[in-house]
C-alpha atoms as a PDB file:
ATOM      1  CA  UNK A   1     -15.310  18.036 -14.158  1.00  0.00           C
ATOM      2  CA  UNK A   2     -12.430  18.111 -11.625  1.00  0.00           C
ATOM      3  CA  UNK A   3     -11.704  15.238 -10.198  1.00  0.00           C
ATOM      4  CA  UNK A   4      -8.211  13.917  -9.650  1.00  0.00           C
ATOM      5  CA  UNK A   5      -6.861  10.498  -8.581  1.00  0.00           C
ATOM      6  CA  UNK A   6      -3.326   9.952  -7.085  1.00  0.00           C
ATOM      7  CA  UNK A   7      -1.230   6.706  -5.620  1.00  0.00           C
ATOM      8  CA  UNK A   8       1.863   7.659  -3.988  1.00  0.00           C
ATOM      9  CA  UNK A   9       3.869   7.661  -0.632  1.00  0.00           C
ATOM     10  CA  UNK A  10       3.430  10.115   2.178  1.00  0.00           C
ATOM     11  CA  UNK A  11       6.373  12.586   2.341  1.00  0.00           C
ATOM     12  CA  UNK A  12       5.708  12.934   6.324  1.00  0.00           C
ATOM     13  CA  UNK A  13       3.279  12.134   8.934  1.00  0.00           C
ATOM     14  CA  UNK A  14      -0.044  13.776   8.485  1.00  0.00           C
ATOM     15  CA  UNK A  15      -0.878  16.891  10.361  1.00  0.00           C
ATOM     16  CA  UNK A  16      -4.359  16.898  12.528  1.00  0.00           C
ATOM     17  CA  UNK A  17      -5.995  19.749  13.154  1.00  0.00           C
ATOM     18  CA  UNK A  18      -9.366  20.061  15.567  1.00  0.00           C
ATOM     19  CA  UNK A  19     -11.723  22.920  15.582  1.00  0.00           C
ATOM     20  CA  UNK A  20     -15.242  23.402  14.270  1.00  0.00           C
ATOM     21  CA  UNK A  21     -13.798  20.338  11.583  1.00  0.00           C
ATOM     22  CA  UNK A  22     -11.039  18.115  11.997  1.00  0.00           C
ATOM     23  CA  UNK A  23      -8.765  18.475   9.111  1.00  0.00           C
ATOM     24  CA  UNK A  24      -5.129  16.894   7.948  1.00  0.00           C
ATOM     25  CA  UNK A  25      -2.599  18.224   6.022  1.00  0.00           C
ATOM     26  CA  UNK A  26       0.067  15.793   3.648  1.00  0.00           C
ATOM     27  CA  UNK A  27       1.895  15.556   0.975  1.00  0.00           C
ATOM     28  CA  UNK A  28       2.018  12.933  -1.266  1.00  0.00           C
ATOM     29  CA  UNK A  29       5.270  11.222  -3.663  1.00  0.00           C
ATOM     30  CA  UNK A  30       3.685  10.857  -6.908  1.00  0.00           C
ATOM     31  CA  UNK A  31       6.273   9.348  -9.029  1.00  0.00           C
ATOM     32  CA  UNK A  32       5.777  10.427 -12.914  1.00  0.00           C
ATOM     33  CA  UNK A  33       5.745   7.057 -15.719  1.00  0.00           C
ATOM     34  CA  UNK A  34       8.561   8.198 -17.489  1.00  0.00           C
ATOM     35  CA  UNK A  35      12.378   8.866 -16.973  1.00  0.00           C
ATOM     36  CA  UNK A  36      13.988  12.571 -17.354  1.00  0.00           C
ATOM     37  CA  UNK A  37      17.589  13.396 -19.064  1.00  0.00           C
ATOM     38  CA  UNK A  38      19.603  11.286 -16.622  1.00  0.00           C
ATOM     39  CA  UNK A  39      17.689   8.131 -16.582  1.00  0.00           C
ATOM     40  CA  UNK A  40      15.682   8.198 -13.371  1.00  0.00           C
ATOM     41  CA  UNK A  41      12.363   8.581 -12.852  1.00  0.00           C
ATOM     42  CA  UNK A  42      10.670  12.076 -11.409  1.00  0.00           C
ATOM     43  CA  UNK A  43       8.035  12.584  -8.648  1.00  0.00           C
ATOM     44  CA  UNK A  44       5.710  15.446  -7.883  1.00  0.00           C
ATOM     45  CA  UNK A  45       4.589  16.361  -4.486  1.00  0.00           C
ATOM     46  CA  UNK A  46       1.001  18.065  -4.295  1.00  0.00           C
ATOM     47  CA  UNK A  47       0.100  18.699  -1.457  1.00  0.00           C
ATOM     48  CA  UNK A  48      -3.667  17.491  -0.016  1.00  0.00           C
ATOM     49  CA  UNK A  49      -6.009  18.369   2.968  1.00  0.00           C
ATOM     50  CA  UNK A  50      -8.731  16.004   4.251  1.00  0.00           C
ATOM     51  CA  UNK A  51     -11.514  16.916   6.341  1.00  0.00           C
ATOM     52  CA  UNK A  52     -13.824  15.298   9.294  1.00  0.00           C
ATOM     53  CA  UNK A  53     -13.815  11.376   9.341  1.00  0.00           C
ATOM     54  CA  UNK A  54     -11.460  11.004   6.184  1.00  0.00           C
ATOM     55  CA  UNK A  55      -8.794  13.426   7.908  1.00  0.00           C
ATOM     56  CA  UNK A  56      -9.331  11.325  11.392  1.00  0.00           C
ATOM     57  CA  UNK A  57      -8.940   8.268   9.334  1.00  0.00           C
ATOM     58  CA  UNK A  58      -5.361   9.118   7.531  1.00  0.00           C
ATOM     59  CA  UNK A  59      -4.080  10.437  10.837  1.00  0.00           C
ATOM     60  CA  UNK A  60      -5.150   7.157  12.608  1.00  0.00           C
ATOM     61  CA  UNK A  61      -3.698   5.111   9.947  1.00  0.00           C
ATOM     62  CA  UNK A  62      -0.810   6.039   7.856  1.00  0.00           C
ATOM     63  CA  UNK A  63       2.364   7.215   8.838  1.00  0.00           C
ATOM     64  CA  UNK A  64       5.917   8.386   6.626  1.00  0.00           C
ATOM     65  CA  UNK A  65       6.302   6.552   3.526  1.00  0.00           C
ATOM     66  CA  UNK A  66       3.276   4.530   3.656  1.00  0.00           C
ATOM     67  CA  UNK A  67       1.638   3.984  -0.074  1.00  0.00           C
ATOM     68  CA  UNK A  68      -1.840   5.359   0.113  1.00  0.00           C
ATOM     69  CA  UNK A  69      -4.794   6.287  -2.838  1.00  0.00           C
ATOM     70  CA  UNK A  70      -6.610   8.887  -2.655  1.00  0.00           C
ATOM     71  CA  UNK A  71      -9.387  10.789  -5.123  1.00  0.00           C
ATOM     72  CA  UNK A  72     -10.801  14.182  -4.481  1.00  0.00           C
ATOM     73  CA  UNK A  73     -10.373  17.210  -6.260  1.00  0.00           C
ATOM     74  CA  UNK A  74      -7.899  20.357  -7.219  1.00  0.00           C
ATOM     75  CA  UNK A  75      -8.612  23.596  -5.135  1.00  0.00           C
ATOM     76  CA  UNK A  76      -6.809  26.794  -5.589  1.00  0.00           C
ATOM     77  CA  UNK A  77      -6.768  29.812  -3.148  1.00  0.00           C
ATOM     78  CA  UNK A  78      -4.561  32.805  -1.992  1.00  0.00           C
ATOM     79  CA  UNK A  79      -3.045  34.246   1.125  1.00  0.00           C
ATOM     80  CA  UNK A  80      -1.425  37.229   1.847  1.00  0.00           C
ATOM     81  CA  UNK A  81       2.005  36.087   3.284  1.00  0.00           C
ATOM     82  CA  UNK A  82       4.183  38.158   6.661  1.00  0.00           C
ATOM     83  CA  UNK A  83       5.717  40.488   4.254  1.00  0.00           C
ATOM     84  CA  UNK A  84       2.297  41.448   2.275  1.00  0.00           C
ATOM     85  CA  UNK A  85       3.297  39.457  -0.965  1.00  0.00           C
ATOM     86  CA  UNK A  86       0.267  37.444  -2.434  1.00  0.00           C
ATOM     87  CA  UNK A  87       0.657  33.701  -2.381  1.00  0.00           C
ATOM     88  CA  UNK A  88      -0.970  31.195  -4.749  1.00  0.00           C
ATOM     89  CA  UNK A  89      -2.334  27.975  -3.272  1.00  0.00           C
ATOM     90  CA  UNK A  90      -3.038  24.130  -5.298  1.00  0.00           C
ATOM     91  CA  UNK A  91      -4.400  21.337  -3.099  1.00  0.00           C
ATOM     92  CA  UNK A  92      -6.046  18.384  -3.470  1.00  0.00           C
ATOM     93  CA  UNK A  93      -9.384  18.235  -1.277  1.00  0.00           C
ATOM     94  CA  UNK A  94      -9.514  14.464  -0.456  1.00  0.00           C
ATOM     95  CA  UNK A  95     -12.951  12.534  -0.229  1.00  0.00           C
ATOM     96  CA  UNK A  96     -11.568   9.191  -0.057  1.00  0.00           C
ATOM     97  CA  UNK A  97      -8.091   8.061   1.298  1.00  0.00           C
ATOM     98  CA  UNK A  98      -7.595   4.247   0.665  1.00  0.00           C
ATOM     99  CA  UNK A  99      -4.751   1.444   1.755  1.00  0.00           C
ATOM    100  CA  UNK A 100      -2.968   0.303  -1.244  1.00  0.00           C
ATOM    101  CA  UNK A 101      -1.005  -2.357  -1.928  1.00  0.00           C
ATOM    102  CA  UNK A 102      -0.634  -5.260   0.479  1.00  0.00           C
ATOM    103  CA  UNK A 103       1.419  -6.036   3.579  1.00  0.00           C
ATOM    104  CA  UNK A 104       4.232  -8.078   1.763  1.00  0.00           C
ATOM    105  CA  UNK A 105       4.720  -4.631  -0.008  1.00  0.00           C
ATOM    106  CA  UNK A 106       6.782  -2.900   2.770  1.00  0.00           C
ATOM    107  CA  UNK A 107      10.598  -3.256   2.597  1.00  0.00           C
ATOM    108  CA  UNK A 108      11.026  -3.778   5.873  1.00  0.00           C
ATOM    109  CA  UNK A 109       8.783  -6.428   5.901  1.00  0.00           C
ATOM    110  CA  UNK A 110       7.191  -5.515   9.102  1.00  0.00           C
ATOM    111  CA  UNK A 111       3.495  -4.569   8.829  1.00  0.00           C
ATOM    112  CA  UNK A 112       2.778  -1.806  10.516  1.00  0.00           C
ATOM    113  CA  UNK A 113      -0.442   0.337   9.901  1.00  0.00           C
ATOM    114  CA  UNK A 114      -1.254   3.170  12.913  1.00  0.00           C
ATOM    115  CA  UNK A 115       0.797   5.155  14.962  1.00  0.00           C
ATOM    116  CA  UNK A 116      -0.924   3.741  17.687  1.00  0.00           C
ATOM    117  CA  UNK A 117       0.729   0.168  16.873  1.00  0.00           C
ATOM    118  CA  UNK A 118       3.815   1.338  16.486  1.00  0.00           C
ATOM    119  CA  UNK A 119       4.236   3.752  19.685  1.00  0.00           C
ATOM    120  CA  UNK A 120       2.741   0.210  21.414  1.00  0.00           C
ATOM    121  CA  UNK A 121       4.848  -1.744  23.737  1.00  0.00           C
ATOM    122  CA  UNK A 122       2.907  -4.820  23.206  1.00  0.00           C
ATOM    123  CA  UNK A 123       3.398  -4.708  19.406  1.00  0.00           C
ATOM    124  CA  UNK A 124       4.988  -7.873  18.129  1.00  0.00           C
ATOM    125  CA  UNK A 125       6.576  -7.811  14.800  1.00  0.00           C
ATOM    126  CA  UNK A 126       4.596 -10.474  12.371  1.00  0.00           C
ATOM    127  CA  UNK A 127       6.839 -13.501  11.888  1.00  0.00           C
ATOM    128  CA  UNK A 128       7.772 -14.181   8.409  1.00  0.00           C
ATOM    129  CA  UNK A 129       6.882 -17.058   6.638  1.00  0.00           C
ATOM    130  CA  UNK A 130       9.006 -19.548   6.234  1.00  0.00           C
ATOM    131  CA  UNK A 131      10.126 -19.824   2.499  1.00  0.00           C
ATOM    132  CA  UNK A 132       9.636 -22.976   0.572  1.00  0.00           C
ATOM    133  CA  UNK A 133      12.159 -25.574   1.094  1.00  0.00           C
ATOM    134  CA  UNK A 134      14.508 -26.524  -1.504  1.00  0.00           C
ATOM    135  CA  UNK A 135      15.655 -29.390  -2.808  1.00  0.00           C
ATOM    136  CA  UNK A 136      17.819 -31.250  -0.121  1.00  0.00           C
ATOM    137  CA  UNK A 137      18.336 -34.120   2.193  1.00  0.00           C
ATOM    138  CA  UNK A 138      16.012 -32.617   4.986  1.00  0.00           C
ATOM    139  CA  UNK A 139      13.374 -32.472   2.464  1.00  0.00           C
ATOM    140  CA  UNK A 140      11.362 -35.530   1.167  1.00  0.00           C
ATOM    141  CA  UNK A 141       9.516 -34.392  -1.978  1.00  0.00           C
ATOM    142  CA  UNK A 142       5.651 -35.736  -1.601  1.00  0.00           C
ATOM    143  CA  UNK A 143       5.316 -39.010  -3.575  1.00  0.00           C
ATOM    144  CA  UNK A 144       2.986 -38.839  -6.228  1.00  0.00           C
ATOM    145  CA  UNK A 145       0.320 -41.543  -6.298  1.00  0.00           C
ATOM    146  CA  UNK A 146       0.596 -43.953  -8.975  1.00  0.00           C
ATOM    147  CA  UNK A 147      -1.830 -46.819 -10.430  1.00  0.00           C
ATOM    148  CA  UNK A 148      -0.768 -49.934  -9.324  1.00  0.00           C
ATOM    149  CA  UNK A 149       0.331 -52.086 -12.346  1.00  0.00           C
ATOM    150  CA  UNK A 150      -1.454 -54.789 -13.939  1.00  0.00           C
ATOM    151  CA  UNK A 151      -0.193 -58.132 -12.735  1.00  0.00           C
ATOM    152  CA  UNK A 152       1.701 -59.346 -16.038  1.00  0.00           C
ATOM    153  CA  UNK A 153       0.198 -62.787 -16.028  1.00  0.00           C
ATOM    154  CA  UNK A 154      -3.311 -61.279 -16.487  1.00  0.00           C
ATOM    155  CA  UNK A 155      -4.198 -62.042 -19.575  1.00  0.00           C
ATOM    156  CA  UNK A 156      -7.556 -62.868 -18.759  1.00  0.00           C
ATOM    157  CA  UNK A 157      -9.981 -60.441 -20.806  1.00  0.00           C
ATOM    158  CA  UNK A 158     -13.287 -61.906 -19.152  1.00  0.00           C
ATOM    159  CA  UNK A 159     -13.317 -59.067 -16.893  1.00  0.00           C
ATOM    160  CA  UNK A 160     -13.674 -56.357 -18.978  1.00  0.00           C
ATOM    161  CA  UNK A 161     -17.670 -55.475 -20.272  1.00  0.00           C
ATOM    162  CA  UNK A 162     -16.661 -55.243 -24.080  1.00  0.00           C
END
């Protein structure tokens, strides 16, 4: 079976190509679970080609840096380079290229998901939500709502059924 699954950053702006197929080119930031030698953590960068709507797709929507998931599988290959030396190829064919994550993810806090938006004049950063107030004098606390008390001079148990 080979089928791989990766969740990582782009390490530039995906490349489209159009011909017979449309196909991208990108690299991915895959950081590795563990630390090396000095403490900080690793990343590999394998680098992945999409084809047809999938390749239109990741063009359209992610740019530098954005967090994407993809699943497809490993492809090797070979080229003969300028000076005639043989050169060995690994790439991830993508099938699916998914958003993960969620907008509050970004540092920047700005949402931004297509080149397209961003190039935009019109494009209005989202406001940020206001945060939670804390405790002070421009902020009344809701009251909770309490039983009213039983009138002390009710002594009177002919109300009650038992």
């Amino acid at each position: 079976m080979n089928k791989v699954a990766l969740v990582g950053r782009l390490t530039k702006d995906p490349e489209l190509r159009t011909g017979e197929t449309a196909f991208a080119r990108f690299s991915v930031a895959v950081n590795r679970p563990f630390k090396n030698d000095n403490g900080e953590y690793d990343a590999d960068f394998p680098n992945c080609v999409a084809f047809g709507k999938t390749a239109e797709f990741v063009e359209k929507y992610f740019v530098k840096g954005d967090p994407i998931g993809i699943t497809g599988r490993i492809q090797t290959g070979s080229y003969t380079n300028k000076n005639g030396d043989k050169v060995y190829t690994t790439d991830v064919v993508v099938e699916t290229a998914e958003f993960v994550g969620n907008k509050n993810n970004d540092d920047s806090g700005d949402y931004k998901r297509s080149k397209k938006r961003r190039d935009d004049d019109e494009y209005e950063k989202p406001k940020k939500k206001k945060p939670a107030p804390d405790d002070d004098e421009e902020y009344e606390h809701p009251k909770k709502k309490r039983r009213p008390e039983p009138d002390e001079d009710d002594d009177d148990d002919s109300d009650y059924p038992f």
